[in-house]
PDB file of N, CA and C in Angstrom:
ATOM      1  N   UNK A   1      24.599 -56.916  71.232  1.00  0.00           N
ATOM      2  CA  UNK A   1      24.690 -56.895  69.781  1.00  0.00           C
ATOM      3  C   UNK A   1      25.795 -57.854  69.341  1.00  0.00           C
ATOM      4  N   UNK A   2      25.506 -58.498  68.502  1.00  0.00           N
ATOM      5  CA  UNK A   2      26.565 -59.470  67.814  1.00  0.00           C
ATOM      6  C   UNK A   2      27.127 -58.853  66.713  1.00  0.00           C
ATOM      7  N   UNK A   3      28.849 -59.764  66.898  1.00  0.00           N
ATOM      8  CA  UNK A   3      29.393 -59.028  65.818  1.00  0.00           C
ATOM      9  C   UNK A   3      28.832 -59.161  64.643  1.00  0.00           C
ATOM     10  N   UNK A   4      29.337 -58.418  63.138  1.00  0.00           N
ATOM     11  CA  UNK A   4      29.073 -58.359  62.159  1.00  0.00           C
ATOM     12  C   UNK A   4      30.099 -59.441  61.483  1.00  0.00           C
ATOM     13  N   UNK A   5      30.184 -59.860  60.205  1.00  0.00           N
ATOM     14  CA  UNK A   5      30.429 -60.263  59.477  1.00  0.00           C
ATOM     15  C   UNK A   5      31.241 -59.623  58.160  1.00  0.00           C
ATOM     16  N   UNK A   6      32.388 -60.557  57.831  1.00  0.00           N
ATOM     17  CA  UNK A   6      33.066 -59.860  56.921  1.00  0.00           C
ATOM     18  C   UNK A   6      33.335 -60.774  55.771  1.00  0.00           C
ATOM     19  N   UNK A   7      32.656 -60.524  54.524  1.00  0.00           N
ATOM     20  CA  UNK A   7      33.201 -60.934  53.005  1.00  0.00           C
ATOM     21  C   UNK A   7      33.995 -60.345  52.581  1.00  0.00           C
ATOM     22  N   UNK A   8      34.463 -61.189  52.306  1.00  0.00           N
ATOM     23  CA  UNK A   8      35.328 -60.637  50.453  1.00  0.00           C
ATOM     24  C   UNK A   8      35.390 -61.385  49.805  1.00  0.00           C
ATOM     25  N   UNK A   9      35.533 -60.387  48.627  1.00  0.00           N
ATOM     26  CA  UNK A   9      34.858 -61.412  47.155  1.00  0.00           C
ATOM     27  C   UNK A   9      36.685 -60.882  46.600  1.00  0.00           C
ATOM     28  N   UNK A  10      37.169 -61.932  45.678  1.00  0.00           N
ATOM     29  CA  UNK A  10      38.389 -62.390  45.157  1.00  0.00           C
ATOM     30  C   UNK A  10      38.288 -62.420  43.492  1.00  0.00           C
ATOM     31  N   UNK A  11      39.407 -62.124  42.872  1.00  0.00           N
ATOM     32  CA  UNK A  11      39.204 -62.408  41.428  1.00  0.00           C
ATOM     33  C   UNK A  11      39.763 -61.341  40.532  1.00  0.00           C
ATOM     34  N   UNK A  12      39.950 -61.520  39.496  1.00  0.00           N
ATOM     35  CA  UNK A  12      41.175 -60.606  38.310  1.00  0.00           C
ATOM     36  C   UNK A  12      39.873 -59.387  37.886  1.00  0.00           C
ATOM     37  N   UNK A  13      40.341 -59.127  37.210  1.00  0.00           N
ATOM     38  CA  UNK A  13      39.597 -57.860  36.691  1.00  0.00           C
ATOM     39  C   UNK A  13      38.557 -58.150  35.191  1.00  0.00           C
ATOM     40  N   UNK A  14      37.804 -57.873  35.740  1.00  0.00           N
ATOM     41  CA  UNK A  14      36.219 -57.885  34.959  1.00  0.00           C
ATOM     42  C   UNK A  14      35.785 -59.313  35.508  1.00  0.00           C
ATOM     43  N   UNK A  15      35.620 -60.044  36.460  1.00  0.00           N
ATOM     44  CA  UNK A  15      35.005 -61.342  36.447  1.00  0.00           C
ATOM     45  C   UNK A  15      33.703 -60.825  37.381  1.00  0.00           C
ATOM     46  N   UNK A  16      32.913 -59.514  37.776  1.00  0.00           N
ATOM     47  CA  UNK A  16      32.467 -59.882  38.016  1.00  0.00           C
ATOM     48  C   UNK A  16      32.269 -59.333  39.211  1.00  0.00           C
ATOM     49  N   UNK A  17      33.305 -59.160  40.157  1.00  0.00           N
ATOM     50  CA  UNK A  17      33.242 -58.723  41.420  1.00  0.00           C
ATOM     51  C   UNK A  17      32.218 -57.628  41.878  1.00  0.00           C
ATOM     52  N   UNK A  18      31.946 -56.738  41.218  1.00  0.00           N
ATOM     53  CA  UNK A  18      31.288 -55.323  41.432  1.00  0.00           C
ATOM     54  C   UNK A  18      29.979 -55.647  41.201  1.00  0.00           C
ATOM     55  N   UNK A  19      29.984 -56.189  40.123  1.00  0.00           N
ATOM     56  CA  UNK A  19      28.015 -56.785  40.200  1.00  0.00           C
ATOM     57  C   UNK A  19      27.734 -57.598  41.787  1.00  0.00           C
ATOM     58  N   UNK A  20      28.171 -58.820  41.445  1.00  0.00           N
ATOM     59  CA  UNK A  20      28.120 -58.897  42.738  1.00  0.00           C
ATOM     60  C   UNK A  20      27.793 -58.676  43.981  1.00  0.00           C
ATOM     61  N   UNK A  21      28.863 -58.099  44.564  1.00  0.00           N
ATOM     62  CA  UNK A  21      29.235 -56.971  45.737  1.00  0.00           C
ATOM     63  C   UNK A  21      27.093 -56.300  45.783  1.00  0.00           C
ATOM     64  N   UNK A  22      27.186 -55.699  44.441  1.00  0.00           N
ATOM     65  CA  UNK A  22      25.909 -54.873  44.379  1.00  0.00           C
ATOM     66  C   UNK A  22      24.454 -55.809  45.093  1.00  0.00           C
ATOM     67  N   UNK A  23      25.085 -57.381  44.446  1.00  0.00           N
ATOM     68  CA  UNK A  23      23.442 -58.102  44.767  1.00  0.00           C
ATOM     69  C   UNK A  23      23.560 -58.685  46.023  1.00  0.00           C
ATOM     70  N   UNK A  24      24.646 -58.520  46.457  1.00  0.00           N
ATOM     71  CA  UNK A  24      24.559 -58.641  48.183  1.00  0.00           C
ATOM     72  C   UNK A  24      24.154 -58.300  48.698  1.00  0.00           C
ATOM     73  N   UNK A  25      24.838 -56.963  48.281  1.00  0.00           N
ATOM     74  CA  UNK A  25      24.643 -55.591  49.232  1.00  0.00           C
ATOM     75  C   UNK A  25      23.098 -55.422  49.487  1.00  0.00           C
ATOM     76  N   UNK A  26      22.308 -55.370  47.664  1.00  0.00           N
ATOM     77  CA  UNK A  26      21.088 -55.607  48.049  1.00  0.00           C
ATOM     78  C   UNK A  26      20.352 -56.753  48.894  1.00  0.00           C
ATOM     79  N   UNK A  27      20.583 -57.450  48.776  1.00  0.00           N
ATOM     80  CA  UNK A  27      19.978 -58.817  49.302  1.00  0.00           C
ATOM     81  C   UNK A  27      19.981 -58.371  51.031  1.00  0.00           C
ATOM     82  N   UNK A  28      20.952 -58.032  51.367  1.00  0.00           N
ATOM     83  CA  UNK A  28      21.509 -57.978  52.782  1.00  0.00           C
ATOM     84  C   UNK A  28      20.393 -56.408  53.635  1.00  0.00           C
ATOM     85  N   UNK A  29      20.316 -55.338  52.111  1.00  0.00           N
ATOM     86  CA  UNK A  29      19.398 -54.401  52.806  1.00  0.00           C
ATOM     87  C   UNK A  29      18.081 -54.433  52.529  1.00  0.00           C
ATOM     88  N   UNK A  30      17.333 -55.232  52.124  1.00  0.00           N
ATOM     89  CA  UNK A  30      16.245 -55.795  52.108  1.00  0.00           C
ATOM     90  C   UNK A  30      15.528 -56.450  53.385  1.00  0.00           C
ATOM     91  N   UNK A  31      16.853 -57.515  54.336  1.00  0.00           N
ATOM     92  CA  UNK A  31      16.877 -57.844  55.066  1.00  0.00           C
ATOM     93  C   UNK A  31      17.260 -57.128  56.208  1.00  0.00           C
ATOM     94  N   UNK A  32      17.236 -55.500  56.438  1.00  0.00           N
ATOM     95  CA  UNK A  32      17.730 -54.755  57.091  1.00  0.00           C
ATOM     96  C   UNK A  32      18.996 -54.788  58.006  1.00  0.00           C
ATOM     97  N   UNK A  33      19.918 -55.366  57.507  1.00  0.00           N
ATOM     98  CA  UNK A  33      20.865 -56.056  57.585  1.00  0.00           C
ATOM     99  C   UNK A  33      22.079 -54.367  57.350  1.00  0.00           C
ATOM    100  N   UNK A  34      22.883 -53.970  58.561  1.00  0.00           N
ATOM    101  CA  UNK A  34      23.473 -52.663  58.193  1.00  0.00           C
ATOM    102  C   UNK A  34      24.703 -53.201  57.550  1.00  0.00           C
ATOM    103  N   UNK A  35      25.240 -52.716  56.482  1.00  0.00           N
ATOM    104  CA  UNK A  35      26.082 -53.638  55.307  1.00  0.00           C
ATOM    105  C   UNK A  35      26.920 -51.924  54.876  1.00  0.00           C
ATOM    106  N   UNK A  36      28.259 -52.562  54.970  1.00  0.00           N
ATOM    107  CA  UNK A  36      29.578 -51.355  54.183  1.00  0.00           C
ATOM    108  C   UNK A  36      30.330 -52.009  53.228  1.00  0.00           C
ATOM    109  N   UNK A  37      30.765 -51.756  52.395  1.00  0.00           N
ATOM    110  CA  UNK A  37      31.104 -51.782  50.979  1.00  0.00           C
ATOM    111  C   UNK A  37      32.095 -50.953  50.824  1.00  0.00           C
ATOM    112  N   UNK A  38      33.692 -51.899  50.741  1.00  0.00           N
ATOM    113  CA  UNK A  38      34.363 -51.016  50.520  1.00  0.00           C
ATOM    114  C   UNK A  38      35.283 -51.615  49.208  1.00  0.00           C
ATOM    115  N   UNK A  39      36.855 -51.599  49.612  1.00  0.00           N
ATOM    116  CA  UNK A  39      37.594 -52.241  48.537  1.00  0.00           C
ATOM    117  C   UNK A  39      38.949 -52.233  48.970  1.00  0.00           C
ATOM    118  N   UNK A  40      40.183 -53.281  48.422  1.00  0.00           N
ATOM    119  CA  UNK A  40      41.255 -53.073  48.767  1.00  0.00           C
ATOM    120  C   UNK A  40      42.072 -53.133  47.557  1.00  0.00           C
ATOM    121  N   UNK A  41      43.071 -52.340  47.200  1.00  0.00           N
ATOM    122  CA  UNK A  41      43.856 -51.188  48.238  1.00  0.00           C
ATOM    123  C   UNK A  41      42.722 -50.193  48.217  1.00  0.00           C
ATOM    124  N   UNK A  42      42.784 -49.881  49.372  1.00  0.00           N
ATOM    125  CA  UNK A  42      41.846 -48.690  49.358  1.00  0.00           C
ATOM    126  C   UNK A  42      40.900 -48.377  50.234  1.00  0.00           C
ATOM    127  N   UNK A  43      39.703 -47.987  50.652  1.00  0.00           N
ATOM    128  CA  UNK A  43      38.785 -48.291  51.319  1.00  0.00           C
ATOM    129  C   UNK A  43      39.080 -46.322  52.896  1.00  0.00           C
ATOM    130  N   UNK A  44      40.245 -45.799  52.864  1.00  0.00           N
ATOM    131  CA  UNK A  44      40.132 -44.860  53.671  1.00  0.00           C
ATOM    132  C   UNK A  44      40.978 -43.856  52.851  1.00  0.00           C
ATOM    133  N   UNK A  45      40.796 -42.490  53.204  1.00  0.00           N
ATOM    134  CA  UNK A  45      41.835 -41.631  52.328  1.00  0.00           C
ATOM    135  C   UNK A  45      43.041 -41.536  52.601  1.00  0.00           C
ATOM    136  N   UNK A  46      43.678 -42.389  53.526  1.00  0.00           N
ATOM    137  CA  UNK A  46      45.402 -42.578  53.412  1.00  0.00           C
ATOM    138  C   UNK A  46      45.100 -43.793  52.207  1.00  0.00           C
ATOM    139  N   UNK A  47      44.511 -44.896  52.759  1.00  0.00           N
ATOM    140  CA  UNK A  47      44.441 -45.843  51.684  1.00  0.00           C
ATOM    141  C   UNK A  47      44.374 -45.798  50.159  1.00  0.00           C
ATOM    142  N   UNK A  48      43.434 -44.930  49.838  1.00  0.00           N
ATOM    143  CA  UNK A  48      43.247 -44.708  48.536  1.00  0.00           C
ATOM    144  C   UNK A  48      44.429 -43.990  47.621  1.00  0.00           C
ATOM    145  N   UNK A  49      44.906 -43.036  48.301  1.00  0.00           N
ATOM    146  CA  UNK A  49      46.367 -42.473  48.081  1.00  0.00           C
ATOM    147  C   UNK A  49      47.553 -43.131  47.855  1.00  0.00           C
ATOM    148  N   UNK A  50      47.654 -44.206  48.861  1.00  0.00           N
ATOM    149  CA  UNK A  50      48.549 -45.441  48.515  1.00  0.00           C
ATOM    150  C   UNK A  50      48.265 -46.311  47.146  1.00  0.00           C
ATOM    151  N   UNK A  51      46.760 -46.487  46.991  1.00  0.00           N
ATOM    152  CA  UNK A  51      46.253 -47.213  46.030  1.00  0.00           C
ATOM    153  C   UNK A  51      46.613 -46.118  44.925  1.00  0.00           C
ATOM    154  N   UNK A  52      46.735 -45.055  44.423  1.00  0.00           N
ATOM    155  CA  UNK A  52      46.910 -43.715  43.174  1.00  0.00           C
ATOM    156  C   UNK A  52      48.018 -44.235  43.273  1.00  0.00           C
ATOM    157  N   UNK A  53      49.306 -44.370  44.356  1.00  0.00           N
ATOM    158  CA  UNK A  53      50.685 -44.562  44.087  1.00  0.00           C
ATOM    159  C   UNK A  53      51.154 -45.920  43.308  1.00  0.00           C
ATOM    160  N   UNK A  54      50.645 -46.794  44.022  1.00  0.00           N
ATOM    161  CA  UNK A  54      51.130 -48.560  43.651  1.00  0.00           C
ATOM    162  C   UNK A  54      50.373 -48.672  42.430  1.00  0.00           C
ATOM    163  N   UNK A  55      49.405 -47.898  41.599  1.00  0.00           N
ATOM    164  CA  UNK A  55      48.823 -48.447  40.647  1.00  0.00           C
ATOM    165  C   UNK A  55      48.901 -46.953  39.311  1.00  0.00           C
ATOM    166  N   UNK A  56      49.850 -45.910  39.596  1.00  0.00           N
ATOM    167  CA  UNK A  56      50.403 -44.881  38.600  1.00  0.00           C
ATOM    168  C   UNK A  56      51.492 -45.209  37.930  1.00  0.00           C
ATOM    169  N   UNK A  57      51.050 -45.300  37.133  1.00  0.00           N
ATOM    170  CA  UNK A  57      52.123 -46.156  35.645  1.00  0.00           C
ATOM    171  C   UNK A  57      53.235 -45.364  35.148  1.00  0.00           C
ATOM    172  N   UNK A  58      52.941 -44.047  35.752  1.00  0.00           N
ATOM    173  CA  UNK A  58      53.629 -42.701  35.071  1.00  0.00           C
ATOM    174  C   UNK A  58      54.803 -42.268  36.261  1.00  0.00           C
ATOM    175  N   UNK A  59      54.681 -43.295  37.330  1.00  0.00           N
ATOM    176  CA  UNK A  59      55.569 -43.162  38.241  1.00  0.00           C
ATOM    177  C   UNK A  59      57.112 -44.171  38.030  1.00  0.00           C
ATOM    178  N   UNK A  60      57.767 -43.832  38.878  1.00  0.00           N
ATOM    179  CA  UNK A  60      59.466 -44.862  38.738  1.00  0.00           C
ATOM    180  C   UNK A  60      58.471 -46.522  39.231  1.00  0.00           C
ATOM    181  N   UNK A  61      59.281 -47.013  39.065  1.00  0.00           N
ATOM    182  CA  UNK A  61      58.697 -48.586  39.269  1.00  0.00           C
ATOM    183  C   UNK A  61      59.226 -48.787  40.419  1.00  0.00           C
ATOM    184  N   UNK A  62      58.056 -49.242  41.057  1.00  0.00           N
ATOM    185  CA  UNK A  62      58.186 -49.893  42.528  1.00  0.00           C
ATOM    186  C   UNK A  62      58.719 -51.160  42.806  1.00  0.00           C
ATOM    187  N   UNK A  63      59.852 -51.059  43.403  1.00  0.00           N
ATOM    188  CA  UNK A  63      60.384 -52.284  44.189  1.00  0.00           C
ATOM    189  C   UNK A  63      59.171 -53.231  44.657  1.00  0.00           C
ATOM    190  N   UNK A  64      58.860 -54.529  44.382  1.00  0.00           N
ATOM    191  CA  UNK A  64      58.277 -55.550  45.191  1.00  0.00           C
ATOM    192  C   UNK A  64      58.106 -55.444  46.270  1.00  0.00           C
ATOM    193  N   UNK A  65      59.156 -55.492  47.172  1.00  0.00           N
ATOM    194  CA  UNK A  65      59.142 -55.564  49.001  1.00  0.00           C
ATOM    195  C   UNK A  65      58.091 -54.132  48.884  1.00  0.00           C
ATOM    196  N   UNK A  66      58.804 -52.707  48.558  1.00  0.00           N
ATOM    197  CA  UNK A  66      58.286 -51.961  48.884  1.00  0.00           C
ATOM    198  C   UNK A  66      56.483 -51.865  48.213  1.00  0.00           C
ATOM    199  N   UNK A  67      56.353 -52.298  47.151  1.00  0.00           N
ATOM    200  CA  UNK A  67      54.849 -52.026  46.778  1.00  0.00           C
ATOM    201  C   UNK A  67      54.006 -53.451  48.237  1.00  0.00           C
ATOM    202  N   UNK A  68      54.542 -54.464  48.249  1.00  0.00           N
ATOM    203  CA  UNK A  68      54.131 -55.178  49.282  1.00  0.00           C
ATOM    204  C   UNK A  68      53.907 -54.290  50.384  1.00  0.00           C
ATOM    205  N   UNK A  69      54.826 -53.857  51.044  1.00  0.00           N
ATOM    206  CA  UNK A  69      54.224 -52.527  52.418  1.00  0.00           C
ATOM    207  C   UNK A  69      53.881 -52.054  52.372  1.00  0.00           C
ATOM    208  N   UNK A  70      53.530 -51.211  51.154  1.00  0.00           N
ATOM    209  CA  UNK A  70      52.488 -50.381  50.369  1.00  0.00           C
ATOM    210  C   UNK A  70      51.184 -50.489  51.035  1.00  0.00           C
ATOM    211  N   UNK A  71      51.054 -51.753  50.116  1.00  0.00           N
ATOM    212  CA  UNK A  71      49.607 -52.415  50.567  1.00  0.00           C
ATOM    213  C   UNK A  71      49.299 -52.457  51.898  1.00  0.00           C
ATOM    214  N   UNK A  72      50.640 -53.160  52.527  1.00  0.00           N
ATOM    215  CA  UNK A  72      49.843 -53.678  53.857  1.00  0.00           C
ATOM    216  C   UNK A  72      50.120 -52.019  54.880  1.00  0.00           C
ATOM    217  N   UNK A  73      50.614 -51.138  54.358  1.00  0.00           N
ATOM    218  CA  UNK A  73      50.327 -50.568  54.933  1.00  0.00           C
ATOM    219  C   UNK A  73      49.022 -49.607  54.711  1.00  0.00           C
ATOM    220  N   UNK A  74      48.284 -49.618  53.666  1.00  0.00           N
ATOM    221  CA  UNK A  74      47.307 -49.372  53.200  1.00  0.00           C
ATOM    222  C   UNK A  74      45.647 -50.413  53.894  1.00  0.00           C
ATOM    223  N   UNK A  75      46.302 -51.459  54.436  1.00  0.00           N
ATOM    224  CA  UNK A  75      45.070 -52.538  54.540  1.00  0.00           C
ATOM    225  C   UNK A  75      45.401 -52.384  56.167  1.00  0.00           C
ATOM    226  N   UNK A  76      46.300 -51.714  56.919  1.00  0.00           N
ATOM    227  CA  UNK A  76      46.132 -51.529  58.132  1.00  0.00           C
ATOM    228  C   UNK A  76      45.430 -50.068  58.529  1.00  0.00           C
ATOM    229  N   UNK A  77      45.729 -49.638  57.684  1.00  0.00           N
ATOM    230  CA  UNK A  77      44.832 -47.924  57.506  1.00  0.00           C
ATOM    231  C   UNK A  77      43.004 -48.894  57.504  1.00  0.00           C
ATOM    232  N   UNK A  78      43.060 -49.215  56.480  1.00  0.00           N
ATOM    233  CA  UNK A  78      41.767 -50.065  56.355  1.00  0.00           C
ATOM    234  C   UNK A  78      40.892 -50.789  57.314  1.00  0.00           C
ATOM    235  N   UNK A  79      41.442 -51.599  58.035  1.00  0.00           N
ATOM    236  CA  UNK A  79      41.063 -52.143  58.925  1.00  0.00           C
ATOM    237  C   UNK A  79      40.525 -51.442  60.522  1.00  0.00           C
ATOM    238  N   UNK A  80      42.061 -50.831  60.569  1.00  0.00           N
ATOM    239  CA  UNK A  80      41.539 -49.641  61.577  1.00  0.00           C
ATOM    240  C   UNK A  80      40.176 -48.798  61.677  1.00  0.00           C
ATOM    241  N   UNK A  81      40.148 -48.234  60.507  1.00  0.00           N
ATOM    242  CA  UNK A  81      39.205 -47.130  60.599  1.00  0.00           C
ATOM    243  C   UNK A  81      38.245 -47.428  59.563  1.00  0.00           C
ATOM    244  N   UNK A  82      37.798 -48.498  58.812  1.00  0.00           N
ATOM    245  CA  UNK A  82      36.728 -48.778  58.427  1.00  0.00           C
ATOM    246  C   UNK A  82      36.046 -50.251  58.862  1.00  0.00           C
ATOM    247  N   UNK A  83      36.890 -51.485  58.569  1.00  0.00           N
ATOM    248  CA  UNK A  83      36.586 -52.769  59.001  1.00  0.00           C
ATOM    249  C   UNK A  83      36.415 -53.072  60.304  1.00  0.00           C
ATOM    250  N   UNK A  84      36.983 -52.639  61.387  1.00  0.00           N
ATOM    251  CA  UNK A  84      37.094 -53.125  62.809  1.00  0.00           C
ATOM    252  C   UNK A  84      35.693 -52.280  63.311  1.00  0.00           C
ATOM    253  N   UNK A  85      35.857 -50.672  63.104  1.00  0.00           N
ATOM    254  CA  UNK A  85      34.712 -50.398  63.567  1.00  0.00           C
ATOM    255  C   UNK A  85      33.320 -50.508  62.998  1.00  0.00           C
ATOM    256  N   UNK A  86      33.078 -51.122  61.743  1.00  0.00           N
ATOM    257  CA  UNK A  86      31.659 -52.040  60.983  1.00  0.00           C
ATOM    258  C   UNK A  86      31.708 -53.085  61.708  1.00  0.00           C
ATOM    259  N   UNK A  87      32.255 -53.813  62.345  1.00  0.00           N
ATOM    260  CA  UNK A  87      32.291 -55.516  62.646  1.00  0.00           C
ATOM    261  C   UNK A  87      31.882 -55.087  63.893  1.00  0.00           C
ATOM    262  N   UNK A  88      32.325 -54.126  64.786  1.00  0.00           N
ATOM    263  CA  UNK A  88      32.041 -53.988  66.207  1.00  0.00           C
ATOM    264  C   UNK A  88      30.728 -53.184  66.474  1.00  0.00           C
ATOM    265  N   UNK A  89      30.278 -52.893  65.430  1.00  0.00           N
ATOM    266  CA  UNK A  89      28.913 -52.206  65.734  1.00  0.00           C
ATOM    267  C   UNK A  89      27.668 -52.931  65.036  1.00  0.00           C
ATOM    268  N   UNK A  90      28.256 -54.096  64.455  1.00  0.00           N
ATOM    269  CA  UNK A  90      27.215 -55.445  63.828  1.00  0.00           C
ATOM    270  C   UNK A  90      27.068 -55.149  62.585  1.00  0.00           C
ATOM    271  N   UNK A  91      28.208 -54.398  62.041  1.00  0.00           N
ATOM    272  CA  UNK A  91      27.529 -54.131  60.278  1.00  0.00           C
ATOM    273  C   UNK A  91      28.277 -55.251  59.529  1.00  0.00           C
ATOM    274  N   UNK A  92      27.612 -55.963  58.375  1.00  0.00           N
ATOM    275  CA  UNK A  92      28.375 -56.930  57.858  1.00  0.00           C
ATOM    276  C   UNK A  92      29.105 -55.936  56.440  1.00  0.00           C
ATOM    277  N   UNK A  93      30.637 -56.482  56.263  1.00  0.00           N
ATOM    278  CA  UNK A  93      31.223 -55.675  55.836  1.00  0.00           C
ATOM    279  C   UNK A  93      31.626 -56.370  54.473  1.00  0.00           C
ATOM    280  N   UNK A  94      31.079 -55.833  53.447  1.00  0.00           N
ATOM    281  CA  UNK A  94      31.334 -56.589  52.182  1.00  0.00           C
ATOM    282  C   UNK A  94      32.587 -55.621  51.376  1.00  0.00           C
ATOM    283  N   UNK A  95      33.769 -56.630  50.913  1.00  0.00           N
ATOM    284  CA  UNK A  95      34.965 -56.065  50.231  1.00  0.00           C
ATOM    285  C   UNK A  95      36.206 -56.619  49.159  1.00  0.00           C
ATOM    286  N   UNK A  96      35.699 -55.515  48.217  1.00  0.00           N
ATOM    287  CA  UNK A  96      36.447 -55.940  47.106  1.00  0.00           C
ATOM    288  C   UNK A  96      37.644 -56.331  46.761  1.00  0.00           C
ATOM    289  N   UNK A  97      38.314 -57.860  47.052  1.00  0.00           N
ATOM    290  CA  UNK A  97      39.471 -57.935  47.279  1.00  0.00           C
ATOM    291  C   UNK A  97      39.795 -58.205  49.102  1.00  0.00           C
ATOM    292  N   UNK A  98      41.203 -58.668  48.914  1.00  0.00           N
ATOM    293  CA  UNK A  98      41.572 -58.884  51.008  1.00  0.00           C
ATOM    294  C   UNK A  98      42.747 -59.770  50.603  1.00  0.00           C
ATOM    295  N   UNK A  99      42.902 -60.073  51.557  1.00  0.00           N
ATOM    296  CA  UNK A  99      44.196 -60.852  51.837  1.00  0.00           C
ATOM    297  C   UNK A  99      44.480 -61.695  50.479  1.00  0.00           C
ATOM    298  N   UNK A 100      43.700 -62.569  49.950  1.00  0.00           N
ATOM    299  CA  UNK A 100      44.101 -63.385  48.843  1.00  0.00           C
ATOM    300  C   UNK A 100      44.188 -62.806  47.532  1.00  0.00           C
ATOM    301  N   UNK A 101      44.362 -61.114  47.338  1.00  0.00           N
ATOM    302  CA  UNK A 101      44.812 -60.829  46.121  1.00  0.00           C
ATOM    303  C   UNK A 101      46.360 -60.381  46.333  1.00  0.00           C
ATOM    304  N   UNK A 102      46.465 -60.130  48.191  1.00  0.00           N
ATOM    305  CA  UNK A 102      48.444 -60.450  48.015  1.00  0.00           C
ATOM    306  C   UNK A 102      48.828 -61.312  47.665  1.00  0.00           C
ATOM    307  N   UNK A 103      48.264 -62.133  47.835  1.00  0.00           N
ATOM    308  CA  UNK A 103      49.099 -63.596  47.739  1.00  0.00           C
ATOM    309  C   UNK A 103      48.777 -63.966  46.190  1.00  0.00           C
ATOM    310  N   UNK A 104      48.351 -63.236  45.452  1.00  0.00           N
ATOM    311  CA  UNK A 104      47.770 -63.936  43.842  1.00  0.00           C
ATOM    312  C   UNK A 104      49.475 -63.449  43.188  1.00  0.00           C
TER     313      UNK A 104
END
């Protein structure tokens, strides 16, 4: 079995991304193509928890460095236990956001 494949789709909020994501997703299961759909921050339930913290407005304000480890410690939760094991079992893994919305 060959590995799977991994997108991500990039971009600010409302451009778009989620439609998208959707006509892939379809396109890809049409073609019986096994396809996961997730998102970052986020994507496992440590992750998503991190994602409620770094993005609660009603909380003290997060230091930079620390909302940065936040994430990446949120996108190593991610990877672990959703991305690595889709890629190793041939599923192509479509996701909202990745590395180039740290760096935005």
């Amino acid at each position: 079995m060959s590995r799977g494949k991994f997108i991500t789709l990039e971009g600010g909020e409302g451009v778009g991304k989620t439609t998208n994501l959707a006509f892939i997703q379809a396109h890809l299961a049409q073609h019986d193509i096994d396809v996961v759909v997730t998102r970052e921050p986020g994507g496992t339930v440590l992750a998503e928890k991190i994602r409620q913290l770094v993005l609660d407005k009603d909380s003290e304000t997060i230091a930079e460095t620390a909302e940065l480890l936040l994430v990446f410690a949120a996108r190593a939760q991610h990877i672990k236990h959703v991305i690595e094991p889709a890629l190793a079992r041939g599923a192509w893994v479509l996701c909202d956001r990745f590395t180039d919305a740290t760096y935005a």
